[in-house]
PDB file of N, CA and C in Angstrom:
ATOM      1  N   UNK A   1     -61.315 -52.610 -24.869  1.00  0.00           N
ATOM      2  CA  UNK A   1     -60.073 -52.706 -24.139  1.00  0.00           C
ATOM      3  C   UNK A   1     -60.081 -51.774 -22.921  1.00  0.00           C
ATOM      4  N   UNK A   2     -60.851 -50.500 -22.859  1.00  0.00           N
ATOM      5  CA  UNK A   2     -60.784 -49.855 -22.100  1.00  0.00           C
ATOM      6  C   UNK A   2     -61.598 -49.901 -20.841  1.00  0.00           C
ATOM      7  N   UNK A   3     -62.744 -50.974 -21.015  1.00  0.00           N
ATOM      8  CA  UNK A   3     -63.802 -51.338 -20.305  1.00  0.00           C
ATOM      9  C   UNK A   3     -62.961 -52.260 -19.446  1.00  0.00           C
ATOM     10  N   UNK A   4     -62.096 -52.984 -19.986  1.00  0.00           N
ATOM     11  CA  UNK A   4     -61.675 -54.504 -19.540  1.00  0.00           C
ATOM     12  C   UNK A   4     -60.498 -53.941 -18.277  1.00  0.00           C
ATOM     13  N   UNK A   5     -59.660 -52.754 -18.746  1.00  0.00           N
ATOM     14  CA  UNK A   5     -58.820 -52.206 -18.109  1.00  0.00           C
ATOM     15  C   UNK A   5     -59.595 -51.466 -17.097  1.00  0.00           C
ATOM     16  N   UNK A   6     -60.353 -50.564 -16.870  1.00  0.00           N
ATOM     17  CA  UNK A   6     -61.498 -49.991 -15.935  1.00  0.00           C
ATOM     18  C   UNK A   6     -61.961 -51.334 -14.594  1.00  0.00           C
ATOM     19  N   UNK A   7     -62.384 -52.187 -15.608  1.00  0.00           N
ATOM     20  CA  UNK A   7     -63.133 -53.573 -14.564  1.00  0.00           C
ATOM     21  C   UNK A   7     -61.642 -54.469 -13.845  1.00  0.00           C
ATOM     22  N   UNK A   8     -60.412 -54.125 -14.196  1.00  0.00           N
ATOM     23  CA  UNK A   8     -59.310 -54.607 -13.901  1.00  0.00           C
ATOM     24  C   UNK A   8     -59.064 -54.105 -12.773  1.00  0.00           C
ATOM     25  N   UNK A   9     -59.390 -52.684 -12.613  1.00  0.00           N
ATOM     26  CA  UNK A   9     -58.609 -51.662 -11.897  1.00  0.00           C
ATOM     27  C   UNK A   9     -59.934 -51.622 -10.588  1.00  0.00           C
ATOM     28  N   UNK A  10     -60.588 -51.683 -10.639  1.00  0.00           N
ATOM     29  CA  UNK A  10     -61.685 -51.631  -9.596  1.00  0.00           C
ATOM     30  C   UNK A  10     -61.831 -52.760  -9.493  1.00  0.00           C
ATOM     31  N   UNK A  11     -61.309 -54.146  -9.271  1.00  0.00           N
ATOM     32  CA  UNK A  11     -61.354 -55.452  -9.301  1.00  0.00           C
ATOM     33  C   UNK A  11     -59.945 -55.037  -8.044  1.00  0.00           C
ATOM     34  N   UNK A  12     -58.702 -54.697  -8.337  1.00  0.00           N
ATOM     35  CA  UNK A  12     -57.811 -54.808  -7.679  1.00  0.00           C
ATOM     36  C   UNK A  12     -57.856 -53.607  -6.597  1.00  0.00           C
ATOM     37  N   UNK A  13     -58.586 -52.760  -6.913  1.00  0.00           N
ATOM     38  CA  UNK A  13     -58.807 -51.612  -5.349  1.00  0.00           C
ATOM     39  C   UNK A  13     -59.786 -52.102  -4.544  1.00  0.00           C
ATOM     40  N   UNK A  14     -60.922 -53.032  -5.166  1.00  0.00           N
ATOM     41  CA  UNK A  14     -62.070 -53.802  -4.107  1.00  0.00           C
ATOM     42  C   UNK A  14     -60.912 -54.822  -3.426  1.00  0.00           C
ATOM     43  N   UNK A  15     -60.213 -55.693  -3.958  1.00  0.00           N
ATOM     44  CA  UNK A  15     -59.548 -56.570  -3.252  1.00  0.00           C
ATOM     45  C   UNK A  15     -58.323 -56.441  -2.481  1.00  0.00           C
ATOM     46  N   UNK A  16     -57.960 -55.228  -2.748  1.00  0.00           N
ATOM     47  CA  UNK A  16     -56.677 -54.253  -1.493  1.00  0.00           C
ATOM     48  C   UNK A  16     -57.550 -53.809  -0.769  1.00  0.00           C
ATOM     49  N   UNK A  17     -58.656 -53.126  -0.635  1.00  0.00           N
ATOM     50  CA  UNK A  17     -59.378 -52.513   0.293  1.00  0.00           C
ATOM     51  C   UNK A  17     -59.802 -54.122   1.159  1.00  0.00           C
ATOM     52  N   UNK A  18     -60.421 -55.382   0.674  1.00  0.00           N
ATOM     53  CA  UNK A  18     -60.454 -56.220   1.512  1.00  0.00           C
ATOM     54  C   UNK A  18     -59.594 -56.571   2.107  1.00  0.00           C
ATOM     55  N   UNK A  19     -58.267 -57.199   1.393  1.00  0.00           N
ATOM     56  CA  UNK A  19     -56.968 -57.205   2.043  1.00  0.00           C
ATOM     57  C   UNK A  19     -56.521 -56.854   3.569  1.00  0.00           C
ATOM     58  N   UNK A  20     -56.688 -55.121   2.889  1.00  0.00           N
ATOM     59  CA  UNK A  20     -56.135 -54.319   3.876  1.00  0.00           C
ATOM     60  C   UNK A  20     -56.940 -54.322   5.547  1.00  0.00           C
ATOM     61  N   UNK A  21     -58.403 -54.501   5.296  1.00  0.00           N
ATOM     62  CA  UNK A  21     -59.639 -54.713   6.137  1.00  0.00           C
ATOM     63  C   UNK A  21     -59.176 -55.988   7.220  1.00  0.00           C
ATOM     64  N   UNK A  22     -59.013 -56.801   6.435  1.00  0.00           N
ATOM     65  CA  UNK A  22     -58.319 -58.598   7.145  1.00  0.00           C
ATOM     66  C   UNK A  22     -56.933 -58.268   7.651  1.00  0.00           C
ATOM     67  N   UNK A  23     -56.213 -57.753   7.139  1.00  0.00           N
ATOM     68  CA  UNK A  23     -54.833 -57.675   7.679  1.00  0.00           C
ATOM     69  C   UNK A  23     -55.223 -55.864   9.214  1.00  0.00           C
ATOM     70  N   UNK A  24     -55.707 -55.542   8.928  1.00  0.00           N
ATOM     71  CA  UNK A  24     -55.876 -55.234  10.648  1.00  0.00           C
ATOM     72  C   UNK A  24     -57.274 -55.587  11.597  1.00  0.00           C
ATOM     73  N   UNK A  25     -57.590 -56.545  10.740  1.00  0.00           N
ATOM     74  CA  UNK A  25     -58.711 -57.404  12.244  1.00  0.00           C
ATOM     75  C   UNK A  25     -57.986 -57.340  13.481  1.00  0.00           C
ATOM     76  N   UNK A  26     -58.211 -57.276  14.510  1.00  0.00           N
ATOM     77  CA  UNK A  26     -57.978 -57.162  15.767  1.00  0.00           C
ATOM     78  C   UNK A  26     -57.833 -59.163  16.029  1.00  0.00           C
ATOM     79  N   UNK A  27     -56.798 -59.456  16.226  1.00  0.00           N
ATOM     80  CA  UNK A  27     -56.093 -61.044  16.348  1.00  0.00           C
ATOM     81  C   UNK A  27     -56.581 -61.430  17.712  1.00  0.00           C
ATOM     82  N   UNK A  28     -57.056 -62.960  17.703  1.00  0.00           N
ATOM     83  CA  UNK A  28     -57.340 -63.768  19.259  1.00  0.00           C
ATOM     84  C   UNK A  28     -55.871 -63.710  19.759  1.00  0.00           C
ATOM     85  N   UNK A  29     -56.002 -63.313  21.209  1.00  0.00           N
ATOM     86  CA  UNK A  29     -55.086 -64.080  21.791  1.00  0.00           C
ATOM     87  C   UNK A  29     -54.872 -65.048  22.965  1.00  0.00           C
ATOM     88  N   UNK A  30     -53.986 -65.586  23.733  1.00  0.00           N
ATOM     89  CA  UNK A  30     -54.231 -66.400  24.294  1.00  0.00           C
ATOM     90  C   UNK A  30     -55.052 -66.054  25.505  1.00  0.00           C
ATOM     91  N   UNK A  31     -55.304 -64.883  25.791  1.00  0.00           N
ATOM     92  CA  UNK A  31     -55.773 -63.997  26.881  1.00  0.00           C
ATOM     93  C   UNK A  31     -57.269 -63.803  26.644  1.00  0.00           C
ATOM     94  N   UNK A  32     -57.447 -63.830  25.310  1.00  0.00           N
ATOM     95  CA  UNK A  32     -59.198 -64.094  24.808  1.00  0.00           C
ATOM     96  C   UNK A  32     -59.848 -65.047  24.894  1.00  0.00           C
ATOM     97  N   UNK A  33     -59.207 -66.231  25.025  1.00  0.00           N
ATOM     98  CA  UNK A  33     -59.161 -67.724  24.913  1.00  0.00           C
ATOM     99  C   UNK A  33     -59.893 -68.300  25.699  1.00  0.00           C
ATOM    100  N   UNK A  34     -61.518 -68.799  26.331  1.00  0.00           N
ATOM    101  CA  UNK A  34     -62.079 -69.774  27.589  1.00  0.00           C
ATOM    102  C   UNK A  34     -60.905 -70.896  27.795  1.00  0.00           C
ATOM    103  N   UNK A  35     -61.174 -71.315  28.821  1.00  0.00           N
ATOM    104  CA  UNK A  35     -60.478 -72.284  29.653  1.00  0.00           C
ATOM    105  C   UNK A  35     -61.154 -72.935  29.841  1.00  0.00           C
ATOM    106  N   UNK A  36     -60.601 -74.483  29.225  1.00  0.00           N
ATOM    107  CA  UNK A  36     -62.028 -75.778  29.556  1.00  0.00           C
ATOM    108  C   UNK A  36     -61.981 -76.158  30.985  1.00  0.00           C
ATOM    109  N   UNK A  37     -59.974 -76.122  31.367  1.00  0.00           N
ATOM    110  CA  UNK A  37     -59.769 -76.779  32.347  1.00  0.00           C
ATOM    111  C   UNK A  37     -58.506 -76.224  33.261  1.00  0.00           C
ATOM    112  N   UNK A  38     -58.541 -76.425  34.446  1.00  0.00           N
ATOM    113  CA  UNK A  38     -57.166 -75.618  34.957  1.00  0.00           C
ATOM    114  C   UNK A  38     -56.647 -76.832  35.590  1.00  0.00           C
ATOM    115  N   UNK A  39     -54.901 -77.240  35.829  1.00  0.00           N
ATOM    116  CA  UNK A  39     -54.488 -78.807  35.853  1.00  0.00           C
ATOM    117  C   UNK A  39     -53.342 -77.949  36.403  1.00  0.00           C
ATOM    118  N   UNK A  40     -52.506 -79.191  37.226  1.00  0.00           N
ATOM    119  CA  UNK A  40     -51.438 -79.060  37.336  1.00  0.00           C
ATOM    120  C   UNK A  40     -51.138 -80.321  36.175  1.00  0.00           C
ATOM    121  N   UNK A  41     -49.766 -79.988  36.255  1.00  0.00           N
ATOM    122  CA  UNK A  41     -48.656 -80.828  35.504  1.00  0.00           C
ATOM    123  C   UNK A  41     -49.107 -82.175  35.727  1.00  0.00           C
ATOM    124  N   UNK A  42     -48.832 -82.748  37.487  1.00  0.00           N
ATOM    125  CA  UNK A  42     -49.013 -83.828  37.827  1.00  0.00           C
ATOM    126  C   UNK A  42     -50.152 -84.261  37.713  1.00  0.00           C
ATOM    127  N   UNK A  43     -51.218 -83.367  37.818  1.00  0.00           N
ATOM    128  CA  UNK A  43     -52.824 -84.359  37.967  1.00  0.00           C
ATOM    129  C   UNK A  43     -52.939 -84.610  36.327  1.00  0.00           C
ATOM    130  N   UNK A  44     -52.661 -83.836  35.274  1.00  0.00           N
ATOM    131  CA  UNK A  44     -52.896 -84.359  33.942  1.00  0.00           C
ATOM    132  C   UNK A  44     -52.073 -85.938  33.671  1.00  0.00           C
ATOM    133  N   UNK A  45     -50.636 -85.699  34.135  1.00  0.00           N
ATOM    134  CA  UNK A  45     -50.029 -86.922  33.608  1.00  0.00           C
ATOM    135  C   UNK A  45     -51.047 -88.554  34.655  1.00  0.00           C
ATOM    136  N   UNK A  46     -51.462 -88.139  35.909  1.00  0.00           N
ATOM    137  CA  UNK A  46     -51.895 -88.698  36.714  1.00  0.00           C
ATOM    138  C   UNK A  46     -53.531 -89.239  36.094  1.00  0.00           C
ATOM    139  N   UNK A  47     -54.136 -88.517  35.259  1.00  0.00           N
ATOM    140  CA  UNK A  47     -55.489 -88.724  34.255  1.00  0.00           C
ATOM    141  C   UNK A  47     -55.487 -89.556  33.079  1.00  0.00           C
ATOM    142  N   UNK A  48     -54.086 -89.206  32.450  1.00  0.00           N
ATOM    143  CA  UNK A  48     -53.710 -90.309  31.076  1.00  0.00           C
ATOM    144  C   UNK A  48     -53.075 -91.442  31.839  1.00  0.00           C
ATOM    145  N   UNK A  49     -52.586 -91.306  32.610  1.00  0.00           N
ATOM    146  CA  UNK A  49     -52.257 -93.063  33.349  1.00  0.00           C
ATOM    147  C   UNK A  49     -53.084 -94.155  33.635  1.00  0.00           C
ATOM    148  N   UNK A  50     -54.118 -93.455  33.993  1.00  0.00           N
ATOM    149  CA  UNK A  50     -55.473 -93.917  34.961  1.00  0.00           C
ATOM    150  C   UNK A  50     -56.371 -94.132  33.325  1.00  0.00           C
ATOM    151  N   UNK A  51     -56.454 -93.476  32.803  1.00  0.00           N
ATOM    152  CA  UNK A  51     -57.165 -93.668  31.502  1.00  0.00           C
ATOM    153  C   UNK A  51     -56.687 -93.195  30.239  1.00  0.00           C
ATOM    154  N   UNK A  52     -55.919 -94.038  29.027  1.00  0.00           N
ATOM    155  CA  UNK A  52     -55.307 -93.952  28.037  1.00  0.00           C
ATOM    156  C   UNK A  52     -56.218 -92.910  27.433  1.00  0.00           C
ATOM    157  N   UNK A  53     -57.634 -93.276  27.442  1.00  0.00           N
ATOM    158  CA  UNK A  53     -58.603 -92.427  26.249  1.00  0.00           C
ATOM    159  C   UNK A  53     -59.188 -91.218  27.052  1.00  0.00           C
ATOM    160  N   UNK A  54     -58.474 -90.495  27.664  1.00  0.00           N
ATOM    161  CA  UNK A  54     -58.310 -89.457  28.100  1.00  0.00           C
ATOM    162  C   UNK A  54     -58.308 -88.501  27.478  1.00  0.00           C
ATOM    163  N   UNK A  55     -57.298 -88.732  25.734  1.00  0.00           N
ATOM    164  CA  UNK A  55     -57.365 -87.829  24.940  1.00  0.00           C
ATOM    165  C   UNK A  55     -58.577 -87.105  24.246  1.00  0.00           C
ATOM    166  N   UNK A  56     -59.759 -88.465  24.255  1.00  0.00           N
ATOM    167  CA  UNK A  56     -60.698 -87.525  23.962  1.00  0.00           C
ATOM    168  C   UNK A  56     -61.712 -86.243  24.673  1.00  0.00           C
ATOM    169  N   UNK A  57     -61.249 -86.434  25.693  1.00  0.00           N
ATOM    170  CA  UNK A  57     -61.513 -85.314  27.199  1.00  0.00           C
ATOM    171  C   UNK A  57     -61.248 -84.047  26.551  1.00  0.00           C
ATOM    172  N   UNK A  58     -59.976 -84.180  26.223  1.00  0.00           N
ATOM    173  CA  UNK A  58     -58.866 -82.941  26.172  1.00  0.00           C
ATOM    174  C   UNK A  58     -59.021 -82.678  24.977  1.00  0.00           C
ATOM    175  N   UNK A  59     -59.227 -83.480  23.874  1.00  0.00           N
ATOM    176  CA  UNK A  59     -59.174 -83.131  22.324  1.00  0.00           C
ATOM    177  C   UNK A  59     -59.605 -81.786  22.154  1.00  0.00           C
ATOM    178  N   UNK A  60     -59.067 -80.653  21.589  1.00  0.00           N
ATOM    179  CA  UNK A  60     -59.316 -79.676  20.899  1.00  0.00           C
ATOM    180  C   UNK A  60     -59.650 -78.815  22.041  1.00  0.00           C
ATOM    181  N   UNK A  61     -58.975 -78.931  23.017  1.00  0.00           N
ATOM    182  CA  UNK A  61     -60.028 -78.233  24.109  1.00  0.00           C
ATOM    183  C   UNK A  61     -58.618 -77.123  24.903  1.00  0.00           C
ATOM    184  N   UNK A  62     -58.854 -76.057  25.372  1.00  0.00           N
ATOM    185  CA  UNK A  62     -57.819 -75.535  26.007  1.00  0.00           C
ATOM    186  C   UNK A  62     -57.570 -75.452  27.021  1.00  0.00           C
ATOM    187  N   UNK A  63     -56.368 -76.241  28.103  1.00  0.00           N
ATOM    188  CA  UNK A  63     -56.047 -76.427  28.952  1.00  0.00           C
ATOM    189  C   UNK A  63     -55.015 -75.075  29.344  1.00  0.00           C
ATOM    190  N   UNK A  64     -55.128 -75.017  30.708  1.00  0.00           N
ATOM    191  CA  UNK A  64     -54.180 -74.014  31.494  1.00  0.00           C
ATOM    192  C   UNK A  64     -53.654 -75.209  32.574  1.00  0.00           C
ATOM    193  N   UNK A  65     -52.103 -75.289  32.056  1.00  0.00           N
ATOM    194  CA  UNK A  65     -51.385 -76.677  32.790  1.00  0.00           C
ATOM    195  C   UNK A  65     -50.514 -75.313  33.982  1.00  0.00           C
ATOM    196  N   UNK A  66     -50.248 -75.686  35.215  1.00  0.00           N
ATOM    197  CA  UNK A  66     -49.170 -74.954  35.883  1.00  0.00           C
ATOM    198  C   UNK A  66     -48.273 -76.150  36.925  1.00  0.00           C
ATOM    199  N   UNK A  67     -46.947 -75.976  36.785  1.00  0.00           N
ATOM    200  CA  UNK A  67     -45.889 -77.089  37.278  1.00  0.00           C
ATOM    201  C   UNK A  67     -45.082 -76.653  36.755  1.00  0.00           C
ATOM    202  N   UNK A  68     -44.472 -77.570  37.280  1.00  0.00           N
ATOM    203  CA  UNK A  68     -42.590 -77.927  36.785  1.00  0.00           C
ATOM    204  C   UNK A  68     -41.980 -79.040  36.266  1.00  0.00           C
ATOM    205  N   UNK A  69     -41.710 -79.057  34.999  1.00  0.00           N
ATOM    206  CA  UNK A  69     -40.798 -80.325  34.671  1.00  0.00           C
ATOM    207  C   UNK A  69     -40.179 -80.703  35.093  1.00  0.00           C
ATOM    208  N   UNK A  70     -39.892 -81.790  35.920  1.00  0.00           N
ATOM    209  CA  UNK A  70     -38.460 -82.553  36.615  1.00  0.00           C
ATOM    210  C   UNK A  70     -37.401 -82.533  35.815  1.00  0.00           C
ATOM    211  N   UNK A  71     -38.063 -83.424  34.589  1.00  0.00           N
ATOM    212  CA  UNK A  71     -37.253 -84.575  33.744  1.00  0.00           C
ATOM    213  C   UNK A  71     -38.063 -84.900  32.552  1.00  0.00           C
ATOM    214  N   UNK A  72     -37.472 -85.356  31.699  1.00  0.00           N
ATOM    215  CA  UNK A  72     -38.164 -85.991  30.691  1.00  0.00           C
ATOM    216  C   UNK A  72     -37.745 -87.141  29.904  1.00  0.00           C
ATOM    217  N   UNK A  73     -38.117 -87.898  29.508  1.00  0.00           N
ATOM    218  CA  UNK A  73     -37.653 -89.129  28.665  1.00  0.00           C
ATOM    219  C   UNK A  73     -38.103 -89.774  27.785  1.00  0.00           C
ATOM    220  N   UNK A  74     -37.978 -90.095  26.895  1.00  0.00           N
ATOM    221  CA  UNK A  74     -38.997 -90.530  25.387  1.00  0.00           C
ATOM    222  C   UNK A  74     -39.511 -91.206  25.781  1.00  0.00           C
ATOM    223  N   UNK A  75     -38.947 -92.232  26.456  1.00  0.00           N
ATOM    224  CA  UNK A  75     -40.182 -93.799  27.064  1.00  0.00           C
ATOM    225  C   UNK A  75     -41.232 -92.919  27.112  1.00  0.00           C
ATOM    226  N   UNK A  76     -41.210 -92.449  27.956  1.00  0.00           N
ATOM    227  CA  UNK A  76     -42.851 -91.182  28.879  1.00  0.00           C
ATOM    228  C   UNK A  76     -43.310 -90.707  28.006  1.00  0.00           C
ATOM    229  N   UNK A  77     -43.400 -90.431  26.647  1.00  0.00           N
ATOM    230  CA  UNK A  77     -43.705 -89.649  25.790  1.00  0.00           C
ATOM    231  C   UNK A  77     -44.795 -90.616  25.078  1.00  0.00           C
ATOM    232  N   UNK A  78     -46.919 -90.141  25.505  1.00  0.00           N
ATOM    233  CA  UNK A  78     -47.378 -90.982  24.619  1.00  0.00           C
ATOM    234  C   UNK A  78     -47.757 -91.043  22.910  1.00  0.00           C
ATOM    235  N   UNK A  79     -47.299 -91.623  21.992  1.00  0.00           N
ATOM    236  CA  UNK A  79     -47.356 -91.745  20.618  1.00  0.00           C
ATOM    237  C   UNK A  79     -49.115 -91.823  19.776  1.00  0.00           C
ATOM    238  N   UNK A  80     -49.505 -90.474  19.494  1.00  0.00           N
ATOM    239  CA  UNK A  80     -51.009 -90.621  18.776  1.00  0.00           C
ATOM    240  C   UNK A  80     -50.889 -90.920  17.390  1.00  0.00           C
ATOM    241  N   UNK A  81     -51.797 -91.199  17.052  1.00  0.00           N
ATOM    242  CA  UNK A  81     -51.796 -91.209  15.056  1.00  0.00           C
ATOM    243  C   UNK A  81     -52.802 -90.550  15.112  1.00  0.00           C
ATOM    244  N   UNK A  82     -53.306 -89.687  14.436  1.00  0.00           N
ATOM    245  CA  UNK A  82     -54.588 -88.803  13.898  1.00  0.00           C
ATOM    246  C   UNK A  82     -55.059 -89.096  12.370  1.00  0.00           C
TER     247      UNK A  82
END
Protein backbone atom coordinates (compact mmCIF):
# COMPACT_ATOMS: atom_id res chain seq x y z
CA UNK A 1 0.00 0.00 0.00
CA UNK A 2 2.76 2.18 0.68
CA UNK A 3 4.63 1.54 -2.58
CA UNK A 4 1.32 2.21 -4.51
CA UNK A 5 0.87 5.57 -2.52
CA UNK A 6 4.79 6.63 -3.14
CA UNK A 7 4.26 5.68 -7.17
CA UNK A 8 0.89 7.85 -6.82
CA UNK A 9 2.62 10.76 -5.51
CA UNK A 10 5.57 10.99 -7.96
CA UNK A 11 3.12 10.14 -10.80
CA UNK A 12 1.21 13.47 -9.87
CA UNK A 13 4.46 15.84 -9.21
CA UNK A 14 5.97 14.41 -12.77
CA UNK A 15 2.61 15.49 -14.31
CA UNK A 16 2.25 19.13 -12.49
CA UNK A 17 5.80 19.70 -13.25
CA UNK A 18 4.73 18.89 -17.07
CA UNK A 19 1.62 20.80 -16.74
CA UNK A 20 3.16 23.62 -15.33
CA UNK A 21 6.18 23.46 -18.23
CA UNK A 22 3.12 23.66 -21.14
CA UNK A 23 1.14 26.20 -19.42
CA UNK A 24 4.14 28.80 -19.69
CA UNK A 25 5.42 27.88 -23.26
CA UNK A 26 5.90 31.12 -24.77
CA UNK A 27 2.30 31.28 -27.22
CA UNK A 28 2.38 32.03 -31.33
CA UNK A 29 1.12 35.10 -32.10
CA UNK A 30 -0.28 36.75 -34.88
CA UNK A 31 2.98 38.79 -35.15
CA UNK A 32 5.01 35.34 -35.39
CA UNK A 33 2.85 34.25 -38.10
CA UNK A 34 4.54 34.17 -42.22
CA UNK A 35 2.35 35.81 -44.60
CA UNK A 36 1.44 33.78 -47.71
CA UNK A 37 -0.17 36.83 -49.13
CA UNK A 38 -0.81 40.62 -48.74
CA UNK A 39 -4.52 41.67 -50.55
CA UNK A 40 -6.62 44.34 -50.39
CA UNK A 41 -10.26 43.75 -49.59
CA UNK A 42 -11.18 44.42 -53.23
CA UNK A 43 -8.55 42.38 -55.16
CA UNK A 44 -9.52 39.16 -52.94
CA UNK A 45 -13.31 39.54 -53.53
CA UNK A 46 -12.15 40.44 -57.29
CA UNK A 47 -10.05 36.63 -57.32
CA UNK A 48 -13.16 34.52 -56.02
CA UNK A 49 -15.33 36.17 -58.75
CA UNK A 50 -12.97 35.49 -61.52
CA UNK A 51 -12.41 31.96 -60.06
CA UNK A 52 -14.88 30.10 -57.61
CA UNK A 53 -11.91 27.48 -56.76
CA UNK A 54 -9.90 30.07 -55.50
CA UNK A 55 -10.46 28.60 -52.18
CA UNK A 56 -7.98 26.20 -52.69
CA UNK A 57 -5.22 29.06 -53.19
CA UNK A 58 -6.09 30.40 -49.86
CA UNK A 59 -6.95 27.14 -47.96
CA UNK A 60 -5.15 27.08 -44.68
CA UNK A 61 -2.93 29.71 -45.69
CA UNK A 62 -2.53 33.24 -43.92
CA UNK A 63 -3.67 36.19 -45.54
CA UNK A 64 -3.01 39.96 -44.47
CA UNK A 65 -6.40 41.56 -46.07
CA UNK A 66 -6.28 45.72 -45.68
CA UNK A 67 -9.69 47.82 -46.77
CA UNK A 68 -12.83 48.87 -45.84
CA UNK A 69 -16.16 47.34 -45.72
CA UNK A 70 -18.78 49.36 -47.54
CA UNK A 71 -21.63 47.05 -46.96
CA UNK A 72 -22.55 43.71 -46.64
CA UNK A 73 -25.32 41.34 -47.62
CA UNK A 74 -25.96 37.60 -47.33
CA UNK A 75 -26.58 37.23 -51.12
CA UNK A 76 -22.52 38.14 -51.25
CA UNK A 77 -21.75 35.76 -48.72
CA UNK A 78 -20.03 32.49 -50.46
CA UNK A 79 -21.52 29.10 -48.78
CA UNK A 80 -18.53 26.11 -48.33
CA UNK A 81 -19.23 22.58 -46.99
CA UNK A 82 -15.96 21.01 -45.65
Amino acid sequence: MKKILILLLVVLVIGGAIGLYLYNMPHKTAADVEVFEELTSHDLYQKFVKDPNAVQTYLNKNLKITGNVDSFSADSVARWTL
